[in-house]
Structure formats: structure tokens, C-alpha cells
Protein backbone atom coordinates (compact mmCIF):
# COMPACT_ATOMS: atom_id res chain seq x y z
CA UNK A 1 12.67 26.97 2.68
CA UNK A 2 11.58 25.38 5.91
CA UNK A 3 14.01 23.63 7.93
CA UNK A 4 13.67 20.59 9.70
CA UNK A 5 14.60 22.81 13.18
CA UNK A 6 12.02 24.72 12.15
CA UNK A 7 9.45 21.82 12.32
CA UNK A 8 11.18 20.49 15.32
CA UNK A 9 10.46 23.55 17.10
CA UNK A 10 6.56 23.91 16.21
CA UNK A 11 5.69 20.23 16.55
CA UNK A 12 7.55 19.26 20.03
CA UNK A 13 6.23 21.98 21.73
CA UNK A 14 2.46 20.72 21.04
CA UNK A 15 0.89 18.42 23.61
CA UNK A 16 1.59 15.11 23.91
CA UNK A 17 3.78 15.36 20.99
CA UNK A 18 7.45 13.60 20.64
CA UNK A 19 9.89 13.12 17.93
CA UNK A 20 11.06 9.26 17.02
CA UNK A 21 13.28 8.25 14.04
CA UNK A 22 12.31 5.38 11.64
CA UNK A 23 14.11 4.00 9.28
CA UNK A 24 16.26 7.52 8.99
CA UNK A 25 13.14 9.39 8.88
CA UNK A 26 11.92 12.06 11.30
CA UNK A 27 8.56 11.57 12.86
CA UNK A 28 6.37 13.62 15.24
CA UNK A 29 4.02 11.33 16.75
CA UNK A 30 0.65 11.59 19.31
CA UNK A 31 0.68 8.24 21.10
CA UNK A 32 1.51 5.90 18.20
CA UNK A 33 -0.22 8.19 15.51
CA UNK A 34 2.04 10.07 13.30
CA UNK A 35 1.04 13.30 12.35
CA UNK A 36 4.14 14.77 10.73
CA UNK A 37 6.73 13.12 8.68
CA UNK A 38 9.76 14.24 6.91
CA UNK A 39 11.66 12.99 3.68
CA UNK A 40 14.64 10.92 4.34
CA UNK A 41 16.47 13.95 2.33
CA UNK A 42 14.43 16.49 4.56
CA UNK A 43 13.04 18.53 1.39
CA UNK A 44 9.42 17.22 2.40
CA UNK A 45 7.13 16.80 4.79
CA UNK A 46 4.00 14.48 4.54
CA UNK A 47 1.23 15.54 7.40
CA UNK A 48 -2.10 14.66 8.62
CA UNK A 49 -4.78 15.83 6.32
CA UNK A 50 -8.60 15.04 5.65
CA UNK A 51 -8.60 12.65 3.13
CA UNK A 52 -11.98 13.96 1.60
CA UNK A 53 -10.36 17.60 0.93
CA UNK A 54 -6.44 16.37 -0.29
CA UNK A 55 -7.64 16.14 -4.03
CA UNK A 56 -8.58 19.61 -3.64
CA UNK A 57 -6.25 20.68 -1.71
CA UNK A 58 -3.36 19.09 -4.39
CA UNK A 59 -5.40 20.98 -7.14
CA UNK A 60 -5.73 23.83 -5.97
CA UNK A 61 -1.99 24.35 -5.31
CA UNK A 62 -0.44 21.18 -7.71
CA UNK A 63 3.16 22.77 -7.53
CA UNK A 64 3.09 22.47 -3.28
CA UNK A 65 1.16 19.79 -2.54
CA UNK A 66 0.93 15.91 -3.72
CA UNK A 67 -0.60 12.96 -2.72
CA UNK A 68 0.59 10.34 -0.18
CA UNK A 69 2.28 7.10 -1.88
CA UNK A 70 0.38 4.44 -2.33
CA UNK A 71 0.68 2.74 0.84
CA UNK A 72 -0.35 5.86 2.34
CA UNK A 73 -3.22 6.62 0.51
CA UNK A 74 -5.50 5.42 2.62
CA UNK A 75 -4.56 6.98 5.80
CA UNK A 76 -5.77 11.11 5.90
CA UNK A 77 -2.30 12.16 4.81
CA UNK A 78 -0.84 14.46 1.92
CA UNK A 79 2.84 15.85 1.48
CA UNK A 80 4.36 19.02 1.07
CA UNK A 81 7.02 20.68 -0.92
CA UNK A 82 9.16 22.37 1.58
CA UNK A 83 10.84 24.74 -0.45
CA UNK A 84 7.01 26.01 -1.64
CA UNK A 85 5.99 27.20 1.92
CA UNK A 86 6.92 29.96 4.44
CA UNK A 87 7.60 28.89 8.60
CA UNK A 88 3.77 29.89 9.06
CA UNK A 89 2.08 28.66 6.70
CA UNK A 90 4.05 25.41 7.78
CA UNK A 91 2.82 26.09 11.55
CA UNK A 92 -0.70 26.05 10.70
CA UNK A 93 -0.24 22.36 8.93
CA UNK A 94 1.67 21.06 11.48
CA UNK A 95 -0.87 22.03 14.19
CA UNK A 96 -3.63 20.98 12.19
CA UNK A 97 -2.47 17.97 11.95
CA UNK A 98 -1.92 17.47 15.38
CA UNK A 99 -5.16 18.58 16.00
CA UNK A 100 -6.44 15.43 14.31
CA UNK A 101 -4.61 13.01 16.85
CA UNK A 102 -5.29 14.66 20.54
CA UNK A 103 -8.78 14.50 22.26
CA UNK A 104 -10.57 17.86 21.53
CA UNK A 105 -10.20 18.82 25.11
CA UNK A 106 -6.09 18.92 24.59
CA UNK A 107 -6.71 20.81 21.49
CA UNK A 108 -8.93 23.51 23.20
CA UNK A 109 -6.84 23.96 26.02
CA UNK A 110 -3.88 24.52 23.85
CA UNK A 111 -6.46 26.76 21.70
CA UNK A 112 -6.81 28.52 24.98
CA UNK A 113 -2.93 29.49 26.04
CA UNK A 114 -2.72 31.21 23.07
């Protein structure tokens, strides 16, 4: 299972990323946007996500992935099982999600250290 250090670790070292707690809950944020979110019990994570591809992204892998609740279903957001994915797999949705908030130029020049 992923581990809330683990997340910690991926999203605060992106670009004009920081962490902030709400209402008990861990968020990683890009100016006021949030692009990662954990559970209150920490066994989820909700993220940034297309909202044209999250019913196929839910079908395609229904025992991961599930939709946003309802006062999040209109924001490009779906949520994650964190027991159902490995540390990279969780990289790539973190950073894809962040990807979303920053101007492209941040993203490319963060494309571009690696």
C-alpha cells in the first residue's frame, strides 16, 4: 500500500506545490487548486483527473478507481484505492495531476530536469 509519506514525498517536491490541512484532511495544492487529496483515514487519495476519461478510467479498473462524491463531481477529479496501487504507478497520478494546475511552461521545465 501507498503511504501518505510516500505521497508527501512525490507531490512537495513538484513546483509550486505545498501541503495544507483541511478539516483533518491532507491536501497538495498549486495556488488555491487542489490537485491531490487524501481520506481523512489516509486509505485514499482523490486526484486531478479529466473529467471526460474518469468513466473510463473507473471501468476499466472498477476495483481501483471510483468516482468523486457528489459535490465533487463536477470538478475533473476521481479517487483511488490506495491499497490497489504500487509507489509508481501513484507517481505518475500525482504528477499528472499537477500537471493540470501549473502553466505548461512549469510543467516542461520540470519535464526537462528529468
Amino acid at each position: 500500500m501507498v503511504t501518505v509519506e510516500e505521497i508527501r514525498e512525490v507531490a512537495s517536491a513538484l513546483p509550486r506545490a505545498y501541503e495544507v490541512v483541511v478539516y483533518d484532511r491532507i491536501k497538495f495544492r498549486v495556488g488555491q487548486i487542489v490537485f491531490v487529496a487524501l481520506s481523512r483515514d489516509e486509505t485514499t487519495m482523490g486526484f486531478g483527473f479529466p473529467k471526460e476519461l474518469r468513466d473510463s478510467l473507473i471501468e476499466a479498473e472498477p476495483a481501483k478507481f471510483f468516482p468523486p462524491s457528489k459535490s465533487d463531481a463536477r470538478f475533473n477529479w476521481v479517487q483511488v484505492h490506495l491499497n490497489a496501487i504500487d509507489a509508481d504507478e501513484m507517481r505518475d497520478l500525482v504528477t499528472d495531476a499537477w500537471r493540470m494546475c501549473v502553466p505548461k511552461k512549469v510543467a516542461a521545465s520540470y519535464d526537462a530536469q528529468l
